[in-house]
N, C-alpha and C. Protein backbone atom coordinates (compact mmCIF):
# COMPACT_ATOMS: atom_id res chain seq x y z
N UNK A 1 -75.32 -31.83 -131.05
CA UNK A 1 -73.90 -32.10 -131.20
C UNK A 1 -73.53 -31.89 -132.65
N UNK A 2 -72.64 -31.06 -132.82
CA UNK A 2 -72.09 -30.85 -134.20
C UNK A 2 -71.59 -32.20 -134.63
N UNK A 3 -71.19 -32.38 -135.21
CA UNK A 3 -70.60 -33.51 -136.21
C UNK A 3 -69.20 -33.08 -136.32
N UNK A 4 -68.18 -34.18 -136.00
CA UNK A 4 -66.72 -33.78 -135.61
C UNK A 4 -66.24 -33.99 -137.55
N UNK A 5 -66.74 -34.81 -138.06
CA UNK A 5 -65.98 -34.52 -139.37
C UNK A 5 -66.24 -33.26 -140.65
N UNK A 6 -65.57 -33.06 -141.19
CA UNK A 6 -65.09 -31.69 -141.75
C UNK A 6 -66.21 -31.83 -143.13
N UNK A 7 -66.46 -32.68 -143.62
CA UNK A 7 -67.77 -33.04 -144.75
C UNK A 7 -69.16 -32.92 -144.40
N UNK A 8 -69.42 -32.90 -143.09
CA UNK A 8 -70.65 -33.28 -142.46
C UNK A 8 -71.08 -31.84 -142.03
N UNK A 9 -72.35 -31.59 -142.49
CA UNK A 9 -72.57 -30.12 -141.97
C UNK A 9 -74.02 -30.33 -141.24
N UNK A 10 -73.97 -30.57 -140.04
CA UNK A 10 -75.67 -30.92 -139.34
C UNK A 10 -75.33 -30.75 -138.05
N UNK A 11 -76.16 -31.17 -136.96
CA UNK A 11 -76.29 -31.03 -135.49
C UNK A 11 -77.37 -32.28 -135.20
N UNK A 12 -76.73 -33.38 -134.72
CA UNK A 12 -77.48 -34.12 -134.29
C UNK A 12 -78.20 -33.74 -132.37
N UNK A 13 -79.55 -33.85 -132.35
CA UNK A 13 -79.73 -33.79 -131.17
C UNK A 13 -80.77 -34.52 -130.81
N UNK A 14 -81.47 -34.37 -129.07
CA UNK A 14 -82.37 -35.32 -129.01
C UNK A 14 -82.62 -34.91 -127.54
N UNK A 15 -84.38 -34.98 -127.09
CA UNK A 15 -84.81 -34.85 -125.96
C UNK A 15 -84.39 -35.63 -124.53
N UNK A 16 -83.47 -36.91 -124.85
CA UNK A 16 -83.41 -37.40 -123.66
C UNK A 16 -82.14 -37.02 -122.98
N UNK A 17 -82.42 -36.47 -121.52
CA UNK A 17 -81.30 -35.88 -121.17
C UNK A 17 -80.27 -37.16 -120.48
N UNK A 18 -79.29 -37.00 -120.26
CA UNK A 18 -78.79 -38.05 -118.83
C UNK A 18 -78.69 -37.62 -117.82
N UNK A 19 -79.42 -36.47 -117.03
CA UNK A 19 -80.08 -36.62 -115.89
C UNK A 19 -81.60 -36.67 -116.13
N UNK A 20 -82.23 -36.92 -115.22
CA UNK A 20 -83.48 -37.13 -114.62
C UNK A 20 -83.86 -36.13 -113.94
N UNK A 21 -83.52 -34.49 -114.75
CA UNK A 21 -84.11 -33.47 -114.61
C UNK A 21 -85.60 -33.12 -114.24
N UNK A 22 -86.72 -33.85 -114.29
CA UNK A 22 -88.23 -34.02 -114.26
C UNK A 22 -88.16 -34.43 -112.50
N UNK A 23 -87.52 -35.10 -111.97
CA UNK A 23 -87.71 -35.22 -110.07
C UNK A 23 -86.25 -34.97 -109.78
N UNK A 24 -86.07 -33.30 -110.45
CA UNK A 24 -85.26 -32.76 -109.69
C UNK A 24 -86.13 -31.39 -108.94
N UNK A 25 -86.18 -31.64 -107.67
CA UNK A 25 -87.15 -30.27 -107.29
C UNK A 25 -86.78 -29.15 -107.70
N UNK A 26 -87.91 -28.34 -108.31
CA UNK A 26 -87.76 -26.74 -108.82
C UNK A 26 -87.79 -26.08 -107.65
N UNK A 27 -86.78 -25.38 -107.85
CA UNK A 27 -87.30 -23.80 -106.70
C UNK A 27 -86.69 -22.46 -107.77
N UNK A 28 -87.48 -22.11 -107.86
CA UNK A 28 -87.30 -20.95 -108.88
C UNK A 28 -85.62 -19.81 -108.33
N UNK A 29 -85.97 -19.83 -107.54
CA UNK A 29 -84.83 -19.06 -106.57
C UNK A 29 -83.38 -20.02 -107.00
N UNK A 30 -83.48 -21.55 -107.21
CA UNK A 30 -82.25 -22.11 -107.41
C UNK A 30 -82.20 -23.26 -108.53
N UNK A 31 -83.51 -23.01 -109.84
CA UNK A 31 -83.61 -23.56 -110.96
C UNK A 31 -81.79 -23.53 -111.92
N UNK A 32 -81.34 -22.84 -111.53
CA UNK A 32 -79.94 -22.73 -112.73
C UNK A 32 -79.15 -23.99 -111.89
N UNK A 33 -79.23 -24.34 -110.57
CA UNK A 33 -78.74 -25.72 -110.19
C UNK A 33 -79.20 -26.95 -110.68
N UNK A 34 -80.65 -26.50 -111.60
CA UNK A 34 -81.02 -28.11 -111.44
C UNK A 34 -80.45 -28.88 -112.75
N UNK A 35 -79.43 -28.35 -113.90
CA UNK A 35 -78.59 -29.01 -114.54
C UNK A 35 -76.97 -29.21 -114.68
N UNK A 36 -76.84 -28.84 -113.21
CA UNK A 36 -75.71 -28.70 -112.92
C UNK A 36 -74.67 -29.88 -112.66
N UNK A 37 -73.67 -30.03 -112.42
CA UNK A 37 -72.85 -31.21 -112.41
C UNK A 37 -73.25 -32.08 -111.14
N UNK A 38 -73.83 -31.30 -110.32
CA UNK A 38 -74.19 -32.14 -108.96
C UNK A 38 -75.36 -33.19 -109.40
N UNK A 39 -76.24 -32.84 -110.27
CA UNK A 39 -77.16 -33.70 -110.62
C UNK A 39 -76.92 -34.70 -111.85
N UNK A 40 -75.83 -35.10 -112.45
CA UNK A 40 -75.08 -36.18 -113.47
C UNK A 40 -75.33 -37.43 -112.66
N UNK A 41 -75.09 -38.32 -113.66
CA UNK A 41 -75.54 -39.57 -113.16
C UNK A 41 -74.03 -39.81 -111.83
N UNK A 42 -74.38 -40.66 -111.06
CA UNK A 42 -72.77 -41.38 -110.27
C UNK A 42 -72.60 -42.49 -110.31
N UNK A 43 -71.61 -42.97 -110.13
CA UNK A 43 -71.46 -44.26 -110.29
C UNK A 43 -70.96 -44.98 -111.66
N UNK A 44 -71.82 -46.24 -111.71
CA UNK A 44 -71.40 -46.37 -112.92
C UNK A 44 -72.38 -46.26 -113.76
N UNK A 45 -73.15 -45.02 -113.84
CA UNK A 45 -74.11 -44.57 -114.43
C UNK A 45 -73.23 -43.36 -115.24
N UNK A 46 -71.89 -42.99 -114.46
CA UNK A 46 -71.41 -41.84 -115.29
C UNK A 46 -70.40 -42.62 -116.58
N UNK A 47 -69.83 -43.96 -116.20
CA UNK A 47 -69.04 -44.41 -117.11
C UNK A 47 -70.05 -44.54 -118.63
N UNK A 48 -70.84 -45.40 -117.91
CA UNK A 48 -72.02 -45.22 -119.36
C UNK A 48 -72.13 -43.96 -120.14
N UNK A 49 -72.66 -43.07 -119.12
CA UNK A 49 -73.21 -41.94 -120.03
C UNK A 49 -71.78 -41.33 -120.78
N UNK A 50 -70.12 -41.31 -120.21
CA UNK A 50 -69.28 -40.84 -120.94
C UNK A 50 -69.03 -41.90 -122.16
N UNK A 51 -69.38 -43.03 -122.07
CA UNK A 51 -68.92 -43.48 -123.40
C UNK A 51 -70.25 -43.96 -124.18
N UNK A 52 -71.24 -43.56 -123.81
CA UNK A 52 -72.44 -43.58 -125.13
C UNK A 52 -73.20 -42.43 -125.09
N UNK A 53 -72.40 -40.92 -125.16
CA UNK A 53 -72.50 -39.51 -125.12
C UNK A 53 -73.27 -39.43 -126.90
N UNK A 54 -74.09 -38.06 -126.85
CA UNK A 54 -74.63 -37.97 -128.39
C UNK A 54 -73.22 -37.97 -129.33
N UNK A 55 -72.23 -37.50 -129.04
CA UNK A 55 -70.79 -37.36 -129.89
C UNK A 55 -70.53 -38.72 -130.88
N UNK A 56 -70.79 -39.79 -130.11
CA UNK A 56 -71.07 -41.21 -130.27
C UNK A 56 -71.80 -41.29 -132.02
N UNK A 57 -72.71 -40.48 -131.95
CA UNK A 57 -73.58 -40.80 -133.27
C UNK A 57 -73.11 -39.78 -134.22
N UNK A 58 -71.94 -39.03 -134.16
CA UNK A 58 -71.41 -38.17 -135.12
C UNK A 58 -70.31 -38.38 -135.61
N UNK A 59 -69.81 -39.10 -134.69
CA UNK A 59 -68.07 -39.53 -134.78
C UNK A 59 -67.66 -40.30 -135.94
N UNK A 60 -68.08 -40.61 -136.88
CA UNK A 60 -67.64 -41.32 -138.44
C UNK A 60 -67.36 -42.51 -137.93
N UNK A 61 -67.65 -43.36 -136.67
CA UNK A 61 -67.35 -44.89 -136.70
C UNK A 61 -68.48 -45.25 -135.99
N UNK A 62 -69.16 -46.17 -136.57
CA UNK A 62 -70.05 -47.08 -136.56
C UNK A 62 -69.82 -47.68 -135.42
N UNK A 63 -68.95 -48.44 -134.90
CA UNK A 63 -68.82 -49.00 -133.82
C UNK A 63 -68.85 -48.44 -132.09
N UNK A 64 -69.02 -46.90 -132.28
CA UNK A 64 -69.28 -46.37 -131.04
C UNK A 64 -70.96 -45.87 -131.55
N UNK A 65 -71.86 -45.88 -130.47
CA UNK A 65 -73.21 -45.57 -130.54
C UNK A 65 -73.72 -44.27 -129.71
N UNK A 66 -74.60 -43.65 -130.00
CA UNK A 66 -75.07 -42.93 -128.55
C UNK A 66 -76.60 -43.67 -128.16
N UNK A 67 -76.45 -43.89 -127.03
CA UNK A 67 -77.36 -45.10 -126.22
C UNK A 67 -77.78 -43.87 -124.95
N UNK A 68 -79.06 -43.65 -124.54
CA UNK A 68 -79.67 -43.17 -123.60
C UNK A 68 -79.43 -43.96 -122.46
N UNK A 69 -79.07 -45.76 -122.40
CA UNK A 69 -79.10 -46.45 -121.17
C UNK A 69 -80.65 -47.11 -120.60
N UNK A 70 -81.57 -47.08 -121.48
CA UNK A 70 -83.12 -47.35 -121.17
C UNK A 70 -83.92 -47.31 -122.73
N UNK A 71 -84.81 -48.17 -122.54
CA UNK A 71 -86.45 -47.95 -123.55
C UNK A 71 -86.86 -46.85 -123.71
N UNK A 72 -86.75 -46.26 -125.08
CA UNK A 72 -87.48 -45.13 -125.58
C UNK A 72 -89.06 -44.98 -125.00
N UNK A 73 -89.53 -43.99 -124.60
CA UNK A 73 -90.55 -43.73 -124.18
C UNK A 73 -91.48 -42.77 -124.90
N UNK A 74 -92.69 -43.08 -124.94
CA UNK A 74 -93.53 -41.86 -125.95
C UNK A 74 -93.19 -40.55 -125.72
N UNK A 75 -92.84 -39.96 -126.72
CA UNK A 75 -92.59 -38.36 -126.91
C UNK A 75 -90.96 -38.28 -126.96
N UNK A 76 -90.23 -39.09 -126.87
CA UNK A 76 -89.26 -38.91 -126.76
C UNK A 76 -88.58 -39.17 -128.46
N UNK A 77 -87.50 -38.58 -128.82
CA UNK A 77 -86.85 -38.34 -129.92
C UNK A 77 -85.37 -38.02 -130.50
N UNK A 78 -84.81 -38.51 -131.36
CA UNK A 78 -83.34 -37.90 -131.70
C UNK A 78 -83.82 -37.24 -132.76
N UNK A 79 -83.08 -36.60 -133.77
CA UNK A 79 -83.03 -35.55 -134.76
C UNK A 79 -81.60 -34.63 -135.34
N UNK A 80 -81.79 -34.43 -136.69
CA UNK A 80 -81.01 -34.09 -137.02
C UNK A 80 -80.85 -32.57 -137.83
N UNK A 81 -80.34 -31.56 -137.73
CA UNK A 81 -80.95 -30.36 -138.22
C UNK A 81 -79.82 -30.00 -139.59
N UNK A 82 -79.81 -30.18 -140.41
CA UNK A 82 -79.09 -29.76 -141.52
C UNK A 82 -78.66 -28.14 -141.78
N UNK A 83 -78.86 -27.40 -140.90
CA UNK A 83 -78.78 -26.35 -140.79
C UNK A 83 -79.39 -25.00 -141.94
N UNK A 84 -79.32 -25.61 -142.68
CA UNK A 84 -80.80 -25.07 -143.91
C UNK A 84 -81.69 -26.03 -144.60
N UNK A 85 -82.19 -25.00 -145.64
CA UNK A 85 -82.80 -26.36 -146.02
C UNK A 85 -82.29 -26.76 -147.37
N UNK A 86 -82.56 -27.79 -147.38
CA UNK A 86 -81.39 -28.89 -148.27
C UNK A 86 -82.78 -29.57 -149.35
N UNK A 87 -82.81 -29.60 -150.92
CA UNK A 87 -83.14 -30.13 -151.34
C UNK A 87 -82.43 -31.88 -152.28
N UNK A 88 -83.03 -32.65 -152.00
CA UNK A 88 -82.34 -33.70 -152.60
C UNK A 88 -81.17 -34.41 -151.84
N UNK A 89 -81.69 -34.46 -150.69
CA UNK A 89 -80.68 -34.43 -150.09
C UNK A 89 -80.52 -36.06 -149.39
N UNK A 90 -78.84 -37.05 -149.55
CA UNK A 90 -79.32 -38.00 -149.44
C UNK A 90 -78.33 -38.21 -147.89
N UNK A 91 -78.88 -39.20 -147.10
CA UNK A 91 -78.17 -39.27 -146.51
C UNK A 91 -78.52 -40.63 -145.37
N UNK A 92 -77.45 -40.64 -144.44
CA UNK A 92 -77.72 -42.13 -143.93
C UNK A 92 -77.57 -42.23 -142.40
N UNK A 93 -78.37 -43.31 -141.89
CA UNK A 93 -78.44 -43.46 -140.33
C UNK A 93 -77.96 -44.93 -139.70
N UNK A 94 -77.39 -44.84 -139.37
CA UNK A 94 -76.53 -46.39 -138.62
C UNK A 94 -77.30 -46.78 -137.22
N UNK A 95 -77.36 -47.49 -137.46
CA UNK A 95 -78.91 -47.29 -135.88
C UNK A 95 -78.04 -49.31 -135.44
N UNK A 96 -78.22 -49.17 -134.05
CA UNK A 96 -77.82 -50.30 -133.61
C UNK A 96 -79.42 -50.92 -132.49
N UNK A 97 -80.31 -50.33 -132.64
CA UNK A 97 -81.46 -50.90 -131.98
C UNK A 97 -82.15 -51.57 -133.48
N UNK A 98 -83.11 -52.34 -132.80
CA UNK A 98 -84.13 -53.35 -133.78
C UNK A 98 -84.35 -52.49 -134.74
N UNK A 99 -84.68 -52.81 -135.96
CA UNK A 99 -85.51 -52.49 -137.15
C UNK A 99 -86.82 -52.69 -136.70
N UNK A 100 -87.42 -53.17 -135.90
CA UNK A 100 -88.61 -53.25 -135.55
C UNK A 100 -88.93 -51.60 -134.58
N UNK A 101 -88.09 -50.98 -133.78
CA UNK A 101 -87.84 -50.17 -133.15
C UNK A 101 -88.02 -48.71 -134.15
N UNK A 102 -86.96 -49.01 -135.03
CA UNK A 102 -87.13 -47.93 -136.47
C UNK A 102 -88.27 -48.01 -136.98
N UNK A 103 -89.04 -49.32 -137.46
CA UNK A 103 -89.71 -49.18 -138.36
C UNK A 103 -91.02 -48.12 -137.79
N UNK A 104 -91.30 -48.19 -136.12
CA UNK A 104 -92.59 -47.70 -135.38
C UNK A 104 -92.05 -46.37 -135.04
N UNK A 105 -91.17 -46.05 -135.55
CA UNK A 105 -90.54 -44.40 -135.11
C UNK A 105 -91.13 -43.78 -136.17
N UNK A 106 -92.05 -42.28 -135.89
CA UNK A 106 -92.64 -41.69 -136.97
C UNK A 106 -91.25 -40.70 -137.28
N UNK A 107 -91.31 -40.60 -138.80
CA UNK A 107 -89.90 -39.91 -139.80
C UNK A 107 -90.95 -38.45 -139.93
N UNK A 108 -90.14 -37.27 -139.22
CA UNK A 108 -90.72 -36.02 -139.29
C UNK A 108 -89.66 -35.47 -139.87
N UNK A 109 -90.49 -34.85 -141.56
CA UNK A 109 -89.54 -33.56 -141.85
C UNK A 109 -90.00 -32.10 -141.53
N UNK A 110 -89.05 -31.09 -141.78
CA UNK A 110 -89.75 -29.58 -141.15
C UNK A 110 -88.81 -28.55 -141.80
N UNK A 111 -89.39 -27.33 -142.51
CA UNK A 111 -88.62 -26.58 -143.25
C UNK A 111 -87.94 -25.79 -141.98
N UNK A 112 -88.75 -25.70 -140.72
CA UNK A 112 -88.25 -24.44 -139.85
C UNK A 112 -88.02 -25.08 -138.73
N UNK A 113 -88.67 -26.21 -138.29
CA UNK A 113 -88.71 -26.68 -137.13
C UNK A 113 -89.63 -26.50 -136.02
N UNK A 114 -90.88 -25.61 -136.42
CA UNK A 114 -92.06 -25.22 -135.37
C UNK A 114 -92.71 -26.67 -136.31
N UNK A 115 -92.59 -26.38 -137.77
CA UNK A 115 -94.18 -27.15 -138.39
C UNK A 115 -93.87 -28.18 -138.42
N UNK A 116 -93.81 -29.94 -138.37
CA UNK A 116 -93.73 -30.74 -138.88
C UNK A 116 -94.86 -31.58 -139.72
N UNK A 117 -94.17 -32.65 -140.54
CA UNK A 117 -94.87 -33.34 -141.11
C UNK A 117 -94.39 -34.63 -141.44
N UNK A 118 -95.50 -35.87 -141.03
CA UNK A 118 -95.17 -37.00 -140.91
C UNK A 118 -94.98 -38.01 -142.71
N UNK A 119 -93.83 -38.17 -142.55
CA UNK A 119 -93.28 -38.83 -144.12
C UNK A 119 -93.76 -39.89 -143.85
N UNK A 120 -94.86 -41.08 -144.25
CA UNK A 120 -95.52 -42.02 -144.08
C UNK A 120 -95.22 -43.36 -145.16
N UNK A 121 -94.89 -42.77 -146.37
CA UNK A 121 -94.35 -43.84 -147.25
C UNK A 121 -92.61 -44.48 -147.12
N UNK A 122 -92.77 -45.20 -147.93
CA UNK A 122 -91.20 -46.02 -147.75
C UNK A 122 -90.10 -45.80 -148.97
N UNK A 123 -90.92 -44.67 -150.22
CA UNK A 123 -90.01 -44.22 -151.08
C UNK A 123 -89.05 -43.57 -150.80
N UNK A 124 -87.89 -44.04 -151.39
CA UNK A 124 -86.32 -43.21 -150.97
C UNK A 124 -85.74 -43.95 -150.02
N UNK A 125 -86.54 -44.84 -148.69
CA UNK A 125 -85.69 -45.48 -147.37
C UNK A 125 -85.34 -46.83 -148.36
N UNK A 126 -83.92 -47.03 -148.18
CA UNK A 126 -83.79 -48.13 -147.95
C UNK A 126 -83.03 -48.92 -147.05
N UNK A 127 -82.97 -50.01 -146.29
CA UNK A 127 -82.32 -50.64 -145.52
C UNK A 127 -81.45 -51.84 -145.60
N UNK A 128 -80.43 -51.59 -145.15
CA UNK A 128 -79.75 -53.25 -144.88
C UNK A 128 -78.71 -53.19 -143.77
N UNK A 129 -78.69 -54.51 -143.51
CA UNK A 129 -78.36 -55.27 -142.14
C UNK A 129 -76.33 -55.12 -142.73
N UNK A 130 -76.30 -55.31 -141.61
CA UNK A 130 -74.59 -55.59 -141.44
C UNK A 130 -74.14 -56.44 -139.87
N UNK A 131 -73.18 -57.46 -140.17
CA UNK A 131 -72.82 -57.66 -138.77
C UNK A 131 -71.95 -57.34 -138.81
N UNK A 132 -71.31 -56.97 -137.09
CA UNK A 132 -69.89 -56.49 -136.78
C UNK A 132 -69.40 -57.50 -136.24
N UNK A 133 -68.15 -57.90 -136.46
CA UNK A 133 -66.84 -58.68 -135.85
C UNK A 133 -66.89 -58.79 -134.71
N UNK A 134 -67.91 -57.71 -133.78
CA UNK A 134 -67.75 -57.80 -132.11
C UNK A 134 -68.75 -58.65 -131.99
N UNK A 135 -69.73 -59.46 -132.94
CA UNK A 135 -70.97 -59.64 -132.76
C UNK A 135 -72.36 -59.09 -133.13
N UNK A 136 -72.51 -57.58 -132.73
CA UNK A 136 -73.10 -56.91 -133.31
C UNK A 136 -74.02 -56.47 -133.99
N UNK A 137 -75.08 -56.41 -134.52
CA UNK A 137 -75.76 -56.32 -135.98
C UNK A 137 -76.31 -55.07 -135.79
N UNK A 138 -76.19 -54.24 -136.93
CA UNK A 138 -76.87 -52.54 -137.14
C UNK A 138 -77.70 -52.73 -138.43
N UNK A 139 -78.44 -51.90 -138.88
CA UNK A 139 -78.81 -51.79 -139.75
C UNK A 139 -78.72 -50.43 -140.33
N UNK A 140 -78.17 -50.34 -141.69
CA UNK A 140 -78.36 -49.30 -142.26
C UNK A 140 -79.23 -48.51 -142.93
N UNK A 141 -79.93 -47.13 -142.71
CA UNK A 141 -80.52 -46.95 -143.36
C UNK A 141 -80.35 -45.71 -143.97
N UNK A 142 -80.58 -45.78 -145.76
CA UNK A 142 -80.28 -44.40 -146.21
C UNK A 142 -81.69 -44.08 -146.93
N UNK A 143 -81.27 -42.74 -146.68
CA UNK A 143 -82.76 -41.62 -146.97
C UNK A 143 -81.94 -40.55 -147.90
N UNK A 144 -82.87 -41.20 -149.32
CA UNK A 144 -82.76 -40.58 -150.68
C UNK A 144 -83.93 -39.07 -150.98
N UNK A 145 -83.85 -38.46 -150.72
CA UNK A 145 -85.10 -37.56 -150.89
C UNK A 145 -85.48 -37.57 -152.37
N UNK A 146 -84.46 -37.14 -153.00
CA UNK A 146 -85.03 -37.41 -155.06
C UNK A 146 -85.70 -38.44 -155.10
N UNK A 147 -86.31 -39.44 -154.22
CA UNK A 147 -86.74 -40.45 -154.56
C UNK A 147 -88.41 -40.25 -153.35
N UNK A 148 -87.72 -39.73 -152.71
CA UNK A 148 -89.78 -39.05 -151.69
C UNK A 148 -90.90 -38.79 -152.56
N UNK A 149 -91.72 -38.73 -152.20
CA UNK A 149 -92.95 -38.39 -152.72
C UNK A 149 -93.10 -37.04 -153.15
N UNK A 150 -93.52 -36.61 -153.77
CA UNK A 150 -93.64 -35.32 -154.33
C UNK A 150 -94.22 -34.02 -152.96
N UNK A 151 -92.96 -33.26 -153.27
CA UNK A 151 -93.45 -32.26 -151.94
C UNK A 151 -92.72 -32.49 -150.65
N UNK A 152 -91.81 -33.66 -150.53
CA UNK A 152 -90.82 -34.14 -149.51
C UNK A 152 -89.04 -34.00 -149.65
N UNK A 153 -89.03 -33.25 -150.99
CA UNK A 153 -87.89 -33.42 -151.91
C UNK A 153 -86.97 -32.24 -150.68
N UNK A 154 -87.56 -31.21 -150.00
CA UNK A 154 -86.89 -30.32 -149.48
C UNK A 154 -87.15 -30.04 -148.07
N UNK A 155 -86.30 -30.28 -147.30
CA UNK A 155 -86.52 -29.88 -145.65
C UNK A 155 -85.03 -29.39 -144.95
N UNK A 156 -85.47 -29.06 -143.95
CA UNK A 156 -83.87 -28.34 -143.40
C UNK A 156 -83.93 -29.17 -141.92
N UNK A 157 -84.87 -30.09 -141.34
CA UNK A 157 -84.93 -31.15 -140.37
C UNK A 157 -85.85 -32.26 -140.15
N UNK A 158 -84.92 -33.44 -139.70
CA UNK A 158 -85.67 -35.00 -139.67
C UNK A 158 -85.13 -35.28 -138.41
N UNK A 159 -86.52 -35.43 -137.80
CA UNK A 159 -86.86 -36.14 -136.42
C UNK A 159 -87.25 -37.67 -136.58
N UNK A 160 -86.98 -37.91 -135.36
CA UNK A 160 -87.81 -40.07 -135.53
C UNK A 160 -87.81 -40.04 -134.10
N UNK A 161 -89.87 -39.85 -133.55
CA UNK A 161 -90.04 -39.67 -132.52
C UNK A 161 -91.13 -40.86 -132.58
N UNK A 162 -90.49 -41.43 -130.77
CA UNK A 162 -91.46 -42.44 -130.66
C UNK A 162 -92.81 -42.07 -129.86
N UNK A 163 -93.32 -42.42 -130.85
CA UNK A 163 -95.19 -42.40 -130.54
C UNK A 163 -96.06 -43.24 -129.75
N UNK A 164 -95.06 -44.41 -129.51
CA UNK A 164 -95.74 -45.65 -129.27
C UNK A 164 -95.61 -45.25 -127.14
N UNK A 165 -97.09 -46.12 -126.63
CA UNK A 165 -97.03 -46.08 -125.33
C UNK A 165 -95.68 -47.08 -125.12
N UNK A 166 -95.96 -48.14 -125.65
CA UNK A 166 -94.67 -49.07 -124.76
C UNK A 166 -93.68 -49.06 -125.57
N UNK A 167 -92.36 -49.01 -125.75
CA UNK A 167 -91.29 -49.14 -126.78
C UNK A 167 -90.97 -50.60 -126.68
N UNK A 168 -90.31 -50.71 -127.87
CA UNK A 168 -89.42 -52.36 -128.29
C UNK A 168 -88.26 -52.07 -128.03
N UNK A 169 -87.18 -51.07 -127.45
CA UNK A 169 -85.91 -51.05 -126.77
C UNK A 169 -85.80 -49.55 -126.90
N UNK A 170 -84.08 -50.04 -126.83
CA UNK A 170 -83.26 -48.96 -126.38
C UNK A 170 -82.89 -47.64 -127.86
N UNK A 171 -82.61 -46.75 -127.63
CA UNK A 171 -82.51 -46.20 -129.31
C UNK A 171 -80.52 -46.28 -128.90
N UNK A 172 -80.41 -46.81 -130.57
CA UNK A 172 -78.68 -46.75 -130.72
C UNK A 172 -78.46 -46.31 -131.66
N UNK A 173 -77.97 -44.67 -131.89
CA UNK A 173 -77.55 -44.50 -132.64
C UNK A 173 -76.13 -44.15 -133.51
N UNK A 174 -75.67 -44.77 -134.24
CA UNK A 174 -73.97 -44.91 -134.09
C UNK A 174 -73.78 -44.97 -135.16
N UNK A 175 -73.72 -43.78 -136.05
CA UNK A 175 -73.67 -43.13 -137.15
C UNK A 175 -74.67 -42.48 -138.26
N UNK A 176 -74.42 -40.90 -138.49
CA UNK A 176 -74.84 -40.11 -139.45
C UNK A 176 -74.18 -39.97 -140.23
N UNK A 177 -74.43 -39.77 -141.80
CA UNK A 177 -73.44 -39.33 -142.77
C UNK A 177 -74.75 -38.58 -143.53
N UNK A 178 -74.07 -37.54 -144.26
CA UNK A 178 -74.40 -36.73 -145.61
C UNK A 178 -74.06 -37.58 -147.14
N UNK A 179 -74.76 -37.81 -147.66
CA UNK A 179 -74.23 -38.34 -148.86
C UNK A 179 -74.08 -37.59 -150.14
N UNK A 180 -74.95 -36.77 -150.20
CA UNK A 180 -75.23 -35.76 -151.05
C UNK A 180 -76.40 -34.55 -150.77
N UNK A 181 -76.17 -33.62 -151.53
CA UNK A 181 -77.30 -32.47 -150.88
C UNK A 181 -77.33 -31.91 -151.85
N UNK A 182 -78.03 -30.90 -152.18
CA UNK A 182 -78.67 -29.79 -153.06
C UNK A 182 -79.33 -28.48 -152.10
N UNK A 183 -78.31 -27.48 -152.03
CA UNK A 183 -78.53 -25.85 -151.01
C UNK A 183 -80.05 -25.36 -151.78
N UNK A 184 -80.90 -24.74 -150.81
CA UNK A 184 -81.83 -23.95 -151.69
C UNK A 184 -80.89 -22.78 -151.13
């Protein structure tokens, strides 16, 4: 999903679909049906999915999220592609699931997007809590790269894929911003 504001230059995306494409039967002869509108959630499985859509985590307000509707599961992931690669580049993630949830999400950067590599230290993240008026609590977190470890200063994409067999919830994510960048 592009990013609807005019400052923001990225594509947020992410493996989990809202159908349940995996026990939709293949038949090769009629595979272009199996993401078709007939297979969307019904019910009130579709109200959900229209109002916690990926758009949700691009939209410049914090208070709408994009929510999958379920526990992150191993292999599964959101991501963000900056569309080149960006040195110094700072920027921030509004996440409405646990900090405990974030903290076990491995942070992958990648100059191209075949290679990754797992950012393991905590230089450059920092975090803090906020509550919302609805109740609420998010935590913010911004990612300073001038401040990474040497050799992390430049990537053109950051993934946060969960590794773990059992997850600690749901992923919410409900806001990206650019704060600053440096073009190679």
């Amino acid at each position: 999903i592009k990013s609807s504001s005019l400052k923001d230059d990225f594509i947020f995306f992410t493996n989990i679909l809202p159908i349940d494409i995996e026990n939709i039967p293949f038949n090769i002869s009629k595979d272009f049906e199996r993401s078709t509108r007939k297979n969307l959630p019904r019910g009130p499985s579709v109200a959900f999915f229209l109002s916690h859509t990926t758009l949700s985590a691009v939209d410049n307000d914090s208070k709408t999220c994009w929510r999958p509707g379920r526990n992150a599961r191993r292999g599964e992931f959101f991501a963000i592609d900056f569309l080149r690669i960006q040195t110094n580049l700072s920027f921030s993630l509004t996440v409405g699931h646990t900090q405990e949830l974030q903290d076990n999400l491995d942070f992958n950067l990648s100059l191209d997007g075949l290679w990754w590599i797992t950012y393991r230290s905590l230089n450059g993240i920092k975090r803090k809590s906020q509550d919302l008026t609805s109740g609420e609590h998010q935590h913010v977190i911004v990612f300073n790269a001038t401040e990474f470890n040497a050799g992390f200063h430049s990537f053109r994409y950051v993934a946060f894929n969960e590794s773990k067999i059992s997850s600690s919830g749901e992923f919410q994510v409900c806001d990206v911003q650019i704060r600053k960048n440096t073009l190679i």
